[in-house]
PDB file of N, CA and C in Angstrom:
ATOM      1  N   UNK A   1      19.429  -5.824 -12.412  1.00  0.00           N
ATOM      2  CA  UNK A   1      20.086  -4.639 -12.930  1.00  0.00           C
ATOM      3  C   UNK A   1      19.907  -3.481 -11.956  1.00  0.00           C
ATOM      4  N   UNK A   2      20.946  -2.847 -11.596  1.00  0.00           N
ATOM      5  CA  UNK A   2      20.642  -1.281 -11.145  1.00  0.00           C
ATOM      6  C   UNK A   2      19.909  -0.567 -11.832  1.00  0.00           C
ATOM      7  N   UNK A   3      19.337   0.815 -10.782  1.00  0.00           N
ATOM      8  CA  UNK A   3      18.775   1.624 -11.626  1.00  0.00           C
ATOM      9  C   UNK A   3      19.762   2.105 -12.938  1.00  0.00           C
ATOM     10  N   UNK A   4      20.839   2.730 -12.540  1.00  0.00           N
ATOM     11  CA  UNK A   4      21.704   3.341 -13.654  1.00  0.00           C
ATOM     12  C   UNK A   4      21.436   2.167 -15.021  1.00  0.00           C
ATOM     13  N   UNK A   5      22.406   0.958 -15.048  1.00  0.00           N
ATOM     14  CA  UNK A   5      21.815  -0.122 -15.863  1.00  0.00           C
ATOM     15  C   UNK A   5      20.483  -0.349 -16.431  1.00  0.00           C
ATOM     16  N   UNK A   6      19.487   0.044 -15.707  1.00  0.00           N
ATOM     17  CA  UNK A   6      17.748   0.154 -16.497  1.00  0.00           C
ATOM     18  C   UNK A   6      17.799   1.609 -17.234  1.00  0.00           C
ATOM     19  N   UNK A   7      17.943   2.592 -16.596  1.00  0.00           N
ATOM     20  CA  UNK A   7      18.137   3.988 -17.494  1.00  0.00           C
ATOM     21  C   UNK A   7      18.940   3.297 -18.921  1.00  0.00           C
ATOM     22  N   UNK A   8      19.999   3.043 -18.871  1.00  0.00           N
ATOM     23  CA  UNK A   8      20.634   2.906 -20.077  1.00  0.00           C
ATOM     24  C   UNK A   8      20.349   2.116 -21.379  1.00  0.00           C
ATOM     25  N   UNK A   9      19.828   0.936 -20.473  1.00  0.00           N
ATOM     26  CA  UNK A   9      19.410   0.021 -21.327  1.00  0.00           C
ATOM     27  C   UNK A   9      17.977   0.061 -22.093  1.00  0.00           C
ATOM     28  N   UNK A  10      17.126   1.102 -21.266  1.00  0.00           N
ATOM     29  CA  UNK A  10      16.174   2.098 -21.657  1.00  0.00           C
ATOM     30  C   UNK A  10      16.207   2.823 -22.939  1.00  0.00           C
ATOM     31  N   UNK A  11      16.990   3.618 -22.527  1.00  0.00           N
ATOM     32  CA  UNK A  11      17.771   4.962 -23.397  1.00  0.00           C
ATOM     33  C   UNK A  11      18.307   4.162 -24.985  1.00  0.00           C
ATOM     34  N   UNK A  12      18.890   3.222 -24.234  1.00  0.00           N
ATOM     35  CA  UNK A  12      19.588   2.629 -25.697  1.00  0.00           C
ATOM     36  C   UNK A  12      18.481   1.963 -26.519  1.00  0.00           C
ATOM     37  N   UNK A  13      17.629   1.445 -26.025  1.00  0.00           N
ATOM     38  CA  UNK A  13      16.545   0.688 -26.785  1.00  0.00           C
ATOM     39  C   UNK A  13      15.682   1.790 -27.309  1.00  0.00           C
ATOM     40  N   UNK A  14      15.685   3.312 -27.235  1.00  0.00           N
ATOM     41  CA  UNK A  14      14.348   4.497 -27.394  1.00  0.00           C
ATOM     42  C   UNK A  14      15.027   4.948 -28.419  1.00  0.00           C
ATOM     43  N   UNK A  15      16.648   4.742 -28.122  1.00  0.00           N
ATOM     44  CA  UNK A  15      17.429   5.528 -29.309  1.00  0.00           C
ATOM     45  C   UNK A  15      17.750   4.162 -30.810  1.00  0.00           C
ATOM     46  N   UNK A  16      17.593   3.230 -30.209  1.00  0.00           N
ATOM     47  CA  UNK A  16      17.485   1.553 -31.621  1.00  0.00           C
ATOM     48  C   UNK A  16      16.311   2.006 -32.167  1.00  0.00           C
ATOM     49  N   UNK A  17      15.584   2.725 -32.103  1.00  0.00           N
ATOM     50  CA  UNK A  17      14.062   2.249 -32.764  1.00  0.00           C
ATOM     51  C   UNK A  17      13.282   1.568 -32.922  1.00  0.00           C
ATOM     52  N   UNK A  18      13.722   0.480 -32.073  1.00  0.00           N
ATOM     53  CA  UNK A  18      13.363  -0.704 -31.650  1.00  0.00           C
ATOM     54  C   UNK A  18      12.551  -0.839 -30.533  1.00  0.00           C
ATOM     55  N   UNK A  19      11.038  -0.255 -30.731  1.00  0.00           N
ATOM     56  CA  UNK A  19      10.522   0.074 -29.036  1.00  0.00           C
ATOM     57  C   UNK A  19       9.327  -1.033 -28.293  1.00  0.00           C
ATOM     58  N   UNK A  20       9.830  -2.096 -29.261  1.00  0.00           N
ATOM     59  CA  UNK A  20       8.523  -3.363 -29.017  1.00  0.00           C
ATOM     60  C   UNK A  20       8.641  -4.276 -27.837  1.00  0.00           C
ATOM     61  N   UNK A  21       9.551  -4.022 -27.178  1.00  0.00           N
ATOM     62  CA  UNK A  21      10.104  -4.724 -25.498  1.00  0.00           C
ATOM     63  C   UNK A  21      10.281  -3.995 -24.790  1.00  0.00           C
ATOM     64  N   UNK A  22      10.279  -2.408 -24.848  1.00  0.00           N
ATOM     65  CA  UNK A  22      10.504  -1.613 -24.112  1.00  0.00           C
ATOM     66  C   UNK A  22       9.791  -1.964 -22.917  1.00  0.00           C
ATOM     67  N   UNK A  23       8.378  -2.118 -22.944  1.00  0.00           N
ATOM     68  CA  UNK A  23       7.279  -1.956 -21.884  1.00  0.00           C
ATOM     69  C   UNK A  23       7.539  -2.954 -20.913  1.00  0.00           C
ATOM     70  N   UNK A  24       8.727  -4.479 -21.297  1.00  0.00           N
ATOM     71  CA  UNK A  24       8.760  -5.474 -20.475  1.00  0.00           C
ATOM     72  C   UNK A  24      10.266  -4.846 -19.763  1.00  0.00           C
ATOM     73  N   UNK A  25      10.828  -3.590 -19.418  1.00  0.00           N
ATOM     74  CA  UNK A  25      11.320  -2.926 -18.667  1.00  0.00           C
ATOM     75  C   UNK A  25      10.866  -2.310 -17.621  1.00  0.00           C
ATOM     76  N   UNK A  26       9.811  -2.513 -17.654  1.00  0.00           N
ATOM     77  CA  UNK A  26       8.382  -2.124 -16.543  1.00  0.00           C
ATOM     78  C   UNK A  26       7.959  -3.112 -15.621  1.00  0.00           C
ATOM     79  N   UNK A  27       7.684  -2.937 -14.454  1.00  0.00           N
ATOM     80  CA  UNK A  27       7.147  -3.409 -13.564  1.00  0.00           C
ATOM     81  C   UNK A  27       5.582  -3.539 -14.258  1.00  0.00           C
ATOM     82  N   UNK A  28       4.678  -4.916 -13.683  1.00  0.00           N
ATOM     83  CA  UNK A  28       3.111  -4.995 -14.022  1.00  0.00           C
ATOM     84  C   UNK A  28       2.606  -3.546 -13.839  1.00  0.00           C
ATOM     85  N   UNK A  29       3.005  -2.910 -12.842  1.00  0.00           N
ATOM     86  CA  UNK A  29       2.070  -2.124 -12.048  1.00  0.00           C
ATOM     87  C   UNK A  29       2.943  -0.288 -11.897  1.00  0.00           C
ATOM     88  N   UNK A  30       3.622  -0.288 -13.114  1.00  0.00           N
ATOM     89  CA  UNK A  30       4.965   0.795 -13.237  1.00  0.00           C
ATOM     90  C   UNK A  30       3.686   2.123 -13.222  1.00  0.00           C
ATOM     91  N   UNK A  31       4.195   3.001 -12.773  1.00  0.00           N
ATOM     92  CA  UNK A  31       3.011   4.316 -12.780  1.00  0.00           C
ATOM     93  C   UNK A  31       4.214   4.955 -14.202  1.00  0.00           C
ATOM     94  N   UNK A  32       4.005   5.662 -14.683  1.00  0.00           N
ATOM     95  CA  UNK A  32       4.340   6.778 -15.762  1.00  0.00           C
ATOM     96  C   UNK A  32       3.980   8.175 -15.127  1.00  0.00           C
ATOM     97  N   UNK A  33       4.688   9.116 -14.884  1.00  0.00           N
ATOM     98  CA  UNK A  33       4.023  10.619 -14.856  1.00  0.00           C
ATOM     99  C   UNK A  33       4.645  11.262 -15.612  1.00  0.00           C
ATOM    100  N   UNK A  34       4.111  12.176 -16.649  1.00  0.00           N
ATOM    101  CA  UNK A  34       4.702  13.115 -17.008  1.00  0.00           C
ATOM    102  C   UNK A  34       3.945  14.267 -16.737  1.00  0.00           C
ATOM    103  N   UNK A  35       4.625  15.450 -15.808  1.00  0.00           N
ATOM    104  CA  UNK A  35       4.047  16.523 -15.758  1.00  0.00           C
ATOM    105  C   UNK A  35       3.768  17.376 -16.222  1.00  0.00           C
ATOM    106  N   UNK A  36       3.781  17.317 -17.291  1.00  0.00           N
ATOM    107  CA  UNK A  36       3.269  18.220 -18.496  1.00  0.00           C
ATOM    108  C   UNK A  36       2.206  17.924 -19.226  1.00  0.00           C
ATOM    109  N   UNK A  37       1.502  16.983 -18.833  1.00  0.00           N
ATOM    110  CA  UNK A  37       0.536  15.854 -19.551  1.00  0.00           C
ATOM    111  C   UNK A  37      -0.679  15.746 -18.547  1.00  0.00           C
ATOM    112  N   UNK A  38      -1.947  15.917 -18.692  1.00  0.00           N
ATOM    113  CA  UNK A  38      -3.015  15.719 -17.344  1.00  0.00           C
ATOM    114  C   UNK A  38      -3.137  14.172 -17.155  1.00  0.00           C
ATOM    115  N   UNK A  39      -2.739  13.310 -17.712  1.00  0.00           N
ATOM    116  CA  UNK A  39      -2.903  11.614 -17.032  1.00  0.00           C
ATOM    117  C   UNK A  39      -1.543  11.117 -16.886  1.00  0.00           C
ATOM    118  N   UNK A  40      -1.164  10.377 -16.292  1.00  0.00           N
ATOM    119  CA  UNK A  40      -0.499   9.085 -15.736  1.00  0.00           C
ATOM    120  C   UNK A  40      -0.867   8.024 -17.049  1.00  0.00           C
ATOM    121  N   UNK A  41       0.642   7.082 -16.797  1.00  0.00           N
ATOM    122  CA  UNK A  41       0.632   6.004 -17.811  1.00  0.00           C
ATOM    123  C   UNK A  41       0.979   4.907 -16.813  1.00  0.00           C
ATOM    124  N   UNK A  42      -0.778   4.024 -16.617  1.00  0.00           N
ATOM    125  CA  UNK A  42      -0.783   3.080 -15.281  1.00  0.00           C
ATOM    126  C   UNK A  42      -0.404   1.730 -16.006  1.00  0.00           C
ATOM    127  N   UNK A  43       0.723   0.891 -15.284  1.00  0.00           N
ATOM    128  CA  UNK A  43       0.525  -0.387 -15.465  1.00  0.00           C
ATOM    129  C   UNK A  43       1.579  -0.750 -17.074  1.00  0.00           C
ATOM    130  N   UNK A  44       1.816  -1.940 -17.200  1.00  0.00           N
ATOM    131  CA  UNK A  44       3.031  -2.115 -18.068  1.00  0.00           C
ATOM    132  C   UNK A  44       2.077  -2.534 -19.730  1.00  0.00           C
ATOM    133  N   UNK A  45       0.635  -2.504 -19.556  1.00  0.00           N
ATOM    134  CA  UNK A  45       0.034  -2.764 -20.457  1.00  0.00           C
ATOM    135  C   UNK A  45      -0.188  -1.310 -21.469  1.00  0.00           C
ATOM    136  N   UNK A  46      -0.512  -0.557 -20.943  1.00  0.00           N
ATOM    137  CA  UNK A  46      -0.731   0.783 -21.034  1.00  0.00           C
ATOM    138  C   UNK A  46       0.459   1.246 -21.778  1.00  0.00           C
ATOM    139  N   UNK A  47       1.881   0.984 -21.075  1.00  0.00           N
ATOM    140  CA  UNK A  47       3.298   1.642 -21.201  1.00  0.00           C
ATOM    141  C   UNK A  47       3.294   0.748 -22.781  1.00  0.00           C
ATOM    142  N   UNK A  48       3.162  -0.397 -22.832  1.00  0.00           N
ATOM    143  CA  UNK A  48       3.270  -1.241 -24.096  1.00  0.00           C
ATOM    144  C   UNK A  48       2.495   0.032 -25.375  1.00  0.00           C
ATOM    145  N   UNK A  49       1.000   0.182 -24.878  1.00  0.00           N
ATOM    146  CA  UNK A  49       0.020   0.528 -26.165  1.00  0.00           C
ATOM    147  C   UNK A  49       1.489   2.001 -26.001  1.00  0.00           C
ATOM    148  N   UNK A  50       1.506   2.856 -25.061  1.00  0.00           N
ATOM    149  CA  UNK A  50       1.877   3.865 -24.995  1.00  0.00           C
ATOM    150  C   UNK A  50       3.080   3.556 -26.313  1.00  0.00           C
ATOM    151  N   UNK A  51       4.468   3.425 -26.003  1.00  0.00           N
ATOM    152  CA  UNK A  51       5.266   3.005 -27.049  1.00  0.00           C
ATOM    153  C   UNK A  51       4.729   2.418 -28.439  1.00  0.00           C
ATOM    154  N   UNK A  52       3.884   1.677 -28.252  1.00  0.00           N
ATOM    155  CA  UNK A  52       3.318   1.036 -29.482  1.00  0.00           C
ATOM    156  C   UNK A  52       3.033   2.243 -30.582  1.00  0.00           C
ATOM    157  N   UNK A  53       2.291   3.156 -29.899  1.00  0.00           N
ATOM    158  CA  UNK A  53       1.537   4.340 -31.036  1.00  0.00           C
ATOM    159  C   UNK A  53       2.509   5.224 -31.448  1.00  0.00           C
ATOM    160  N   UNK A  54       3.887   5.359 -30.474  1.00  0.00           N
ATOM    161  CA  UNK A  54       4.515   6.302 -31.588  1.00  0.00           C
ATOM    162  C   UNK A  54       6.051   5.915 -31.978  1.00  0.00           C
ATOM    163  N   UNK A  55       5.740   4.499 -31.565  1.00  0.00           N
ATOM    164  CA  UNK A  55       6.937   3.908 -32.522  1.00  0.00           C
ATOM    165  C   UNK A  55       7.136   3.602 -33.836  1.00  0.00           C
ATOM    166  N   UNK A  56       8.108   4.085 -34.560  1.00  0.00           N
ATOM    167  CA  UNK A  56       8.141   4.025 -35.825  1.00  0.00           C
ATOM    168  C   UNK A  56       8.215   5.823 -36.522  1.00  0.00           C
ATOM    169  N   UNK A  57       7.461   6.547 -35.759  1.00  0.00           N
ATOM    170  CA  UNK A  57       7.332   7.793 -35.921  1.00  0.00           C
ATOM    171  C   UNK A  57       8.186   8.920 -36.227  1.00  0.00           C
ATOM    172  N   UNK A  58       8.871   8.963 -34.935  1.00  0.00           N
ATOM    173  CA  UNK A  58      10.039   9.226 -34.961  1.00  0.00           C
ATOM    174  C   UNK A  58      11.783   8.460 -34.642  1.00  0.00           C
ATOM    175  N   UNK A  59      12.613   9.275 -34.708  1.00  0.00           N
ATOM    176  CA  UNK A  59      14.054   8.214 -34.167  1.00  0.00           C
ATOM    177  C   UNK A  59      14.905   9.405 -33.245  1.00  0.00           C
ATOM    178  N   UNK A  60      14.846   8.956 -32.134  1.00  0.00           N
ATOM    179  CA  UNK A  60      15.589  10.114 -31.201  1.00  0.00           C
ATOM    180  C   UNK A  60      16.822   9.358 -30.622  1.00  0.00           C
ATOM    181  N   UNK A  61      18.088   9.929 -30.902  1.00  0.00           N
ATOM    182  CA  UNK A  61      18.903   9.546 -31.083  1.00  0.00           C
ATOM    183  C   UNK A  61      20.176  10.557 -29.411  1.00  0.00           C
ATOM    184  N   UNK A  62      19.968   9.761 -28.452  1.00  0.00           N
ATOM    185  CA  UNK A  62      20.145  10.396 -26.904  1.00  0.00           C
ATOM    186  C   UNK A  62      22.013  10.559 -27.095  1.00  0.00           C
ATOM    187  N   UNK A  63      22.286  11.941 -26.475  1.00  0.00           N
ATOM    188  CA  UNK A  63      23.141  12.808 -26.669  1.00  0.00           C
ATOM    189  C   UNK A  63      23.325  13.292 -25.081  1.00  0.00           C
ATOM    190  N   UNK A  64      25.060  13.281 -24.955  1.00  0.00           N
ATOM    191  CA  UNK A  64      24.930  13.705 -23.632  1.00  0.00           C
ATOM    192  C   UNK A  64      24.605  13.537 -22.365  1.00  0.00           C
ATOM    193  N   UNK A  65      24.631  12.428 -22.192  1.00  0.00           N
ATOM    194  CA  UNK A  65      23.564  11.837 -21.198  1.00  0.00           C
ATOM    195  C   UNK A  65      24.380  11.531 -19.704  1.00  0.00           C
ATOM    196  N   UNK A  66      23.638  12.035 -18.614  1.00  0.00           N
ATOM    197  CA  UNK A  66      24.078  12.160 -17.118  1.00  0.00           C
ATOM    198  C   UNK A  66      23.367  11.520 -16.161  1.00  0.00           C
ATOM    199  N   UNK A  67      23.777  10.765 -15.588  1.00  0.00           N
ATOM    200  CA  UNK A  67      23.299   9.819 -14.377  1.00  0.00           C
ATOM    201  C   UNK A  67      23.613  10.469 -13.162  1.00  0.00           C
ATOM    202  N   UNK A  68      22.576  10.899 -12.351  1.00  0.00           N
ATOM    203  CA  UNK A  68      23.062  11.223 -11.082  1.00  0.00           C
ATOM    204  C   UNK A  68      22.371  10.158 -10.202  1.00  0.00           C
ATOM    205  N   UNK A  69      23.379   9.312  -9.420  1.00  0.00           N
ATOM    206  CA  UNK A  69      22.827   9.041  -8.145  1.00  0.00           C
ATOM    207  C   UNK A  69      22.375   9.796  -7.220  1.00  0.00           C
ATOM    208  N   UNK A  70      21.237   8.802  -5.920  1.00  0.00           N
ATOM    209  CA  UNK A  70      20.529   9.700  -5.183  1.00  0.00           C
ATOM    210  C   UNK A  70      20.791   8.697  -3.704  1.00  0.00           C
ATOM    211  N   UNK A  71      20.402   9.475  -2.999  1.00  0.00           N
ATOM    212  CA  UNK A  71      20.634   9.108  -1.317  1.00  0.00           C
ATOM    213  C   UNK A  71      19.617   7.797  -1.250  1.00  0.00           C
ATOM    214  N   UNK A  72      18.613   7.195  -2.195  1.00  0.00           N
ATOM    215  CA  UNK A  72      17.694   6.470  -2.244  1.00  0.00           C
ATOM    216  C   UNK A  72      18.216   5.178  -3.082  1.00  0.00           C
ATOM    217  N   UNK A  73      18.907   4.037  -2.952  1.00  0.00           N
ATOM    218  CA  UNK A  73      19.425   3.589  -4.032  1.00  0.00           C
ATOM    219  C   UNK A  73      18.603   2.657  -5.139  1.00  0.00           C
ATOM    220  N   UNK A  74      17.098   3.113  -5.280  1.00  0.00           N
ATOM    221  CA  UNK A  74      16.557   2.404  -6.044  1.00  0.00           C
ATOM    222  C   UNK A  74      15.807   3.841  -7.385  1.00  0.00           C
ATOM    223  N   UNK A  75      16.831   4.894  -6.778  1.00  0.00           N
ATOM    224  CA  UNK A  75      16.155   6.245  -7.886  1.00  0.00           C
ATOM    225  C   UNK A  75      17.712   6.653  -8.019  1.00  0.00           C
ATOM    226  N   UNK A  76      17.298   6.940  -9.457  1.00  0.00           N
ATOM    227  CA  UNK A  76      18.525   7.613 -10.339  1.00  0.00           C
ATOM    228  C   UNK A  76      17.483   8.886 -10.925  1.00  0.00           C
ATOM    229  N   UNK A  77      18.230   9.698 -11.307  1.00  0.00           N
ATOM    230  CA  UNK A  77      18.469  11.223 -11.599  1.00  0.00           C
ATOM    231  C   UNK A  77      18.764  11.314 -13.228  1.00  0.00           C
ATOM    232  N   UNK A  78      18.488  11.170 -14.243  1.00  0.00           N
ATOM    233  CA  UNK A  78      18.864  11.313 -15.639  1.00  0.00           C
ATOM    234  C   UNK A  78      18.811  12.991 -16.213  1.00  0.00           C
ATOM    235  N   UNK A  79      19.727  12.944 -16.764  1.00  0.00           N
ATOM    236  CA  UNK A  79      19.681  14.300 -18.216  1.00  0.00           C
ATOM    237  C   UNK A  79      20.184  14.072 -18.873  1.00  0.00           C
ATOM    238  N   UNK A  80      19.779  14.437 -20.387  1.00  0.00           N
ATOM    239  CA  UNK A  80      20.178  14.217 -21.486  1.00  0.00           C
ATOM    240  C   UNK A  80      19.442  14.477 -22.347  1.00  0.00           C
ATOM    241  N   UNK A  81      19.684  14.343 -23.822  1.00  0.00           N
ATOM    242  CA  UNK A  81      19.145  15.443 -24.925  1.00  0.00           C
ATOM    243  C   UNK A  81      18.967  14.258 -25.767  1.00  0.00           C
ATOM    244  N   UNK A  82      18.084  14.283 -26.933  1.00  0.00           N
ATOM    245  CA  UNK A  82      17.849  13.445 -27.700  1.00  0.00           C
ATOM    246  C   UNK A  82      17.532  14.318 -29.182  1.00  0.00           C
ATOM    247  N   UNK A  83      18.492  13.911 -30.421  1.00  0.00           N
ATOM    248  CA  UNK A  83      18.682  14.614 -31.605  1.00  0.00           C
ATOM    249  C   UNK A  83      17.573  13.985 -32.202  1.00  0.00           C
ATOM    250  N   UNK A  84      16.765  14.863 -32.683  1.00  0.00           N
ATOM    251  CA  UNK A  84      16.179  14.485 -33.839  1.00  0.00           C
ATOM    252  C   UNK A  84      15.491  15.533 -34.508  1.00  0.00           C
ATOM    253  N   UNK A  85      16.009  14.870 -35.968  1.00  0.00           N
ATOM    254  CA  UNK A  85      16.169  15.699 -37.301  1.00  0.00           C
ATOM    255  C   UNK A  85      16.461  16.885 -37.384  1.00  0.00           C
ATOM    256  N   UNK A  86      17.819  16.936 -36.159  1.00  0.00           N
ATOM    257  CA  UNK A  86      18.885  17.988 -36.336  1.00  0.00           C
ATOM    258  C   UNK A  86      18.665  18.799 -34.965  1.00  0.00           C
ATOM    259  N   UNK A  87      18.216  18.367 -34.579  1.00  0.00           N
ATOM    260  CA  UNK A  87      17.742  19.302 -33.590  1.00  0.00           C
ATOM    261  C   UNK A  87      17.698  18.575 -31.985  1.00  0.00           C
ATOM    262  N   UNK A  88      17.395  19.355 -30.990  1.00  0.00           N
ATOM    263  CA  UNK A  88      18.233  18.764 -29.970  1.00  0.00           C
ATOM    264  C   UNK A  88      16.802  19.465 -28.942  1.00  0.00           C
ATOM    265  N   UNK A  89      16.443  17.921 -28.445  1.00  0.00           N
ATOM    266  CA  UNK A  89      15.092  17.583 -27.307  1.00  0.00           C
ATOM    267  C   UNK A  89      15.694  18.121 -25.746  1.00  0.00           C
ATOM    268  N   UNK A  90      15.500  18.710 -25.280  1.00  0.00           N
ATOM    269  CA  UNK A  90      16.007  18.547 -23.220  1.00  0.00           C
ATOM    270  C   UNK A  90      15.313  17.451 -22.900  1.00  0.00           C
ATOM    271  N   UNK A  91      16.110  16.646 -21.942  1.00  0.00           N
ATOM    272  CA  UNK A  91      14.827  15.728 -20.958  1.00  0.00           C
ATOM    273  C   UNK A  91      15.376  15.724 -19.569  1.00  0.00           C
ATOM    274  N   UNK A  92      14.512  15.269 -18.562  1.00  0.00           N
ATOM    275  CA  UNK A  92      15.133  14.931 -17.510  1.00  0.00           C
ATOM    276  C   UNK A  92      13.972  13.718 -17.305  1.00  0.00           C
ATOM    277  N   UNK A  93      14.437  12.643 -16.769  1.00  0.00           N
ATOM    278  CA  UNK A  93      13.910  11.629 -15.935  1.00  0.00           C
ATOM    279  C   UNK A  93      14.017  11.446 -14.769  1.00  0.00           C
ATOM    280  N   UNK A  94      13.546  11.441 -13.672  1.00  0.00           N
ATOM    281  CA  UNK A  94      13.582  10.374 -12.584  1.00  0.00           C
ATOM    282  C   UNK A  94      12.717   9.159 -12.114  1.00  0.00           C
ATOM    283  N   UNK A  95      13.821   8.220 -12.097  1.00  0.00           N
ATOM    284  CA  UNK A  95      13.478   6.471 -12.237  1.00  0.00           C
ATOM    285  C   UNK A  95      13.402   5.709 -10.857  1.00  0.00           C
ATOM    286  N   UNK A  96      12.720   5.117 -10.513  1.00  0.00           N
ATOM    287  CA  UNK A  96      12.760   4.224  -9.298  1.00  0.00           C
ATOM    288  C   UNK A  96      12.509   2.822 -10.029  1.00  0.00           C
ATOM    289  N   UNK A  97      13.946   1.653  -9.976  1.00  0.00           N
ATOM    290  CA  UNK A  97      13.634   0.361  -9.936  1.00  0.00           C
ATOM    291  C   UNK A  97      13.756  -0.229  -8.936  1.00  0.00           C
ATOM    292  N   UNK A  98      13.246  -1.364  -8.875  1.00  0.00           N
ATOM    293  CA  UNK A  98      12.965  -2.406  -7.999  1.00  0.00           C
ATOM    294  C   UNK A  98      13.225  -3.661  -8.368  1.00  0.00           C
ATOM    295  N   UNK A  99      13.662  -4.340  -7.955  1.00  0.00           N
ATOM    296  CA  UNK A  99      13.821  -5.967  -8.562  1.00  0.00           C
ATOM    297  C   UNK A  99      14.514  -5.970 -10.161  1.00  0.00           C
ATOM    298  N   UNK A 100      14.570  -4.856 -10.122  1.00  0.00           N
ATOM    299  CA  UNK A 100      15.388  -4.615 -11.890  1.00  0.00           C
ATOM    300  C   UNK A 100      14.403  -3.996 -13.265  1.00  0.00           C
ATOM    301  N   UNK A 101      13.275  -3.233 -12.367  1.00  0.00           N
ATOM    302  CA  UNK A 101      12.343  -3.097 -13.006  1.00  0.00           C
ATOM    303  C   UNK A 101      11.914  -1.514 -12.443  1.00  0.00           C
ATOM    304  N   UNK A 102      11.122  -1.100 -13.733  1.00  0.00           N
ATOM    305  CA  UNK A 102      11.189   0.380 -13.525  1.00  0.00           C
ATOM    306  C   UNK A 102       9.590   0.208 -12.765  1.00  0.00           C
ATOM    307  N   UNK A 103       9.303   0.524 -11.867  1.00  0.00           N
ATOM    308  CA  UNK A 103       8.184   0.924 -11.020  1.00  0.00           C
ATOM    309  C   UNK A 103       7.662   2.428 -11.053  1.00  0.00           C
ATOM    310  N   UNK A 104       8.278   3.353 -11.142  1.00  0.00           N
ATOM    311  CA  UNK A 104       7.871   4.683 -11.422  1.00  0.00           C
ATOM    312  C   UNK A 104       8.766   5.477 -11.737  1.00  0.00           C
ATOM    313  N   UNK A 105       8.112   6.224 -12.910  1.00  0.00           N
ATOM    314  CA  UNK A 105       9.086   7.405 -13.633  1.00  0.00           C
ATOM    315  C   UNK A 105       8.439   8.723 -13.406  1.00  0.00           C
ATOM    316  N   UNK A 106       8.961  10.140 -13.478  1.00  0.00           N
ATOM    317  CA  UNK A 106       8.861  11.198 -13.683  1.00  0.00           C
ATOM    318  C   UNK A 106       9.209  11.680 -14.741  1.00  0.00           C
ATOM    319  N   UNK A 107       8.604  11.975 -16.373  1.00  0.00           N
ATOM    320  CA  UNK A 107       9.710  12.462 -16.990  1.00  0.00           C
ATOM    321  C   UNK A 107       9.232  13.764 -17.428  1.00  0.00           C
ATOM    322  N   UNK A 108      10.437  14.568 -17.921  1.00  0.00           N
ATOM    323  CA  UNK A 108      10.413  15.892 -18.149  1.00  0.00           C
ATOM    324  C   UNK A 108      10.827  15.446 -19.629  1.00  0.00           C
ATOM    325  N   UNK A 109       9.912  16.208 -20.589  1.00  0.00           N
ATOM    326  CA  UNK A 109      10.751  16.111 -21.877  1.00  0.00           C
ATOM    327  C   UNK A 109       9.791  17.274 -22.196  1.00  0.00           C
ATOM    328  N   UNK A 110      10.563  18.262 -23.456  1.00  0.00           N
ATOM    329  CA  UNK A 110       9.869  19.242 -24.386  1.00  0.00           C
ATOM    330  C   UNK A 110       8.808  18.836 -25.603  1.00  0.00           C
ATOM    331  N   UNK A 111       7.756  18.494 -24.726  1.00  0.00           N
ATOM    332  CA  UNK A 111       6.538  18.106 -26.125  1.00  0.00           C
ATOM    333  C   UNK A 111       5.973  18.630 -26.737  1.00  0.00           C
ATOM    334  N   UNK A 112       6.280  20.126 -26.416  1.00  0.00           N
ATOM    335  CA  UNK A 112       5.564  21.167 -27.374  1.00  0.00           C
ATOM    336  C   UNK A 112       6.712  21.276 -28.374  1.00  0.00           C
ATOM    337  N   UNK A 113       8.023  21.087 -28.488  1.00  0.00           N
ATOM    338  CA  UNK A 113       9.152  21.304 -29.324  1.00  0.00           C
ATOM    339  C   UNK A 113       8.878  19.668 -29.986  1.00  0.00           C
ATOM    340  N   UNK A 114       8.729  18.640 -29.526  1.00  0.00           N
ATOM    341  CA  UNK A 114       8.705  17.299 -30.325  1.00  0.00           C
ATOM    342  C   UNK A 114       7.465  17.436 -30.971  1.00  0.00           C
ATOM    343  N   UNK A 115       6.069  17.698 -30.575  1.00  0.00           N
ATOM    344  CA  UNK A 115       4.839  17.692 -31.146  1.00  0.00           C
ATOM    345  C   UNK A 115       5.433  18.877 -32.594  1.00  0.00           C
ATOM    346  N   UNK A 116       5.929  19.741 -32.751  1.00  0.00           N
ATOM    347  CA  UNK A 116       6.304  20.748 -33.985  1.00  0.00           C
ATOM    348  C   UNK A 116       7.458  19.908 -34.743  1.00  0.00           C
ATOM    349  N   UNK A 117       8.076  18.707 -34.110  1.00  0.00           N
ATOM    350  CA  UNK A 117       9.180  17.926 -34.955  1.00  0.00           C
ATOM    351  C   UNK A 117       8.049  16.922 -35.497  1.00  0.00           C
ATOM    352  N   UNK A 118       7.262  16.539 -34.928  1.00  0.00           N
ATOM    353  CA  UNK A 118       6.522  15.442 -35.420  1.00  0.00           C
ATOM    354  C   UNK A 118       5.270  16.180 -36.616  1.00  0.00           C
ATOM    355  N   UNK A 119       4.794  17.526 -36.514  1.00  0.00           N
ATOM    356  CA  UNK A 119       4.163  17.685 -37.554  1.00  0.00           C
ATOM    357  C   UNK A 119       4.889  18.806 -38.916  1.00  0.00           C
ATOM    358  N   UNK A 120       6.227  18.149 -38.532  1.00  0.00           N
ATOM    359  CA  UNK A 120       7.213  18.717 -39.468  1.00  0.00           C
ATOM    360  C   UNK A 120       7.226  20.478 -39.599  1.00  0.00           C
TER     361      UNK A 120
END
């Protein structure tokens, strides 16, 4: 799969609610960063527990969504918004796959606006 094709098929599986295979979209050895967060999410075991704990929780339902290619053809460029319970998340990602597998992400999402959706 291309990167664009892993973003989507990503996206579409975060927005099913369905997040129990997500992590086998990952490379063994996928790094996670989110910069808003002081750790890294190392390794596809990690990415598994990671999804595991807040699946079911919520249902974000992706809105809008933009693929930019990059001069690198194994990184794509994402934006897009994700609704939930009426209300509308920013994100940005950037993805590097490899072999059809996500090896490292960057993501930008509003967790101080989802952490206030999640304690209602």
């Amino acid at each position: 799969m291309t990167p664009r094709e892993v973003f989507l098929k990503l996206n579409a599986a975060i927005g099913s609610a369905d997040w129990s295979e997500l992590h086998l979209l990952y490379a063994e050895d996928a790094e996670v960063e989110i910069p808003f967060r002081p750790d890294r999410i190392h390794g596809r075991e990690r990415i598994r527990e990671h999804f595991a704990l807040h699946a079911g929780r919520i249902v974000l339902e992706p809105r809008d969504v933009q693929i930019y290619n990059t001069d690198d053809p194994e990184v794509v460029i994402a934006e897009w918004k994700y609704e939930v319970g009426g209300r509308l998340l920013q994100n940005i990602q950037v993805m590097r796959v490899r072999d059809g597998l996500i090896v490292e992400t960057r993501d930008y999402h509003d967790h101080r606006q989802l952490a206030e959706i999640l304690r209602g």
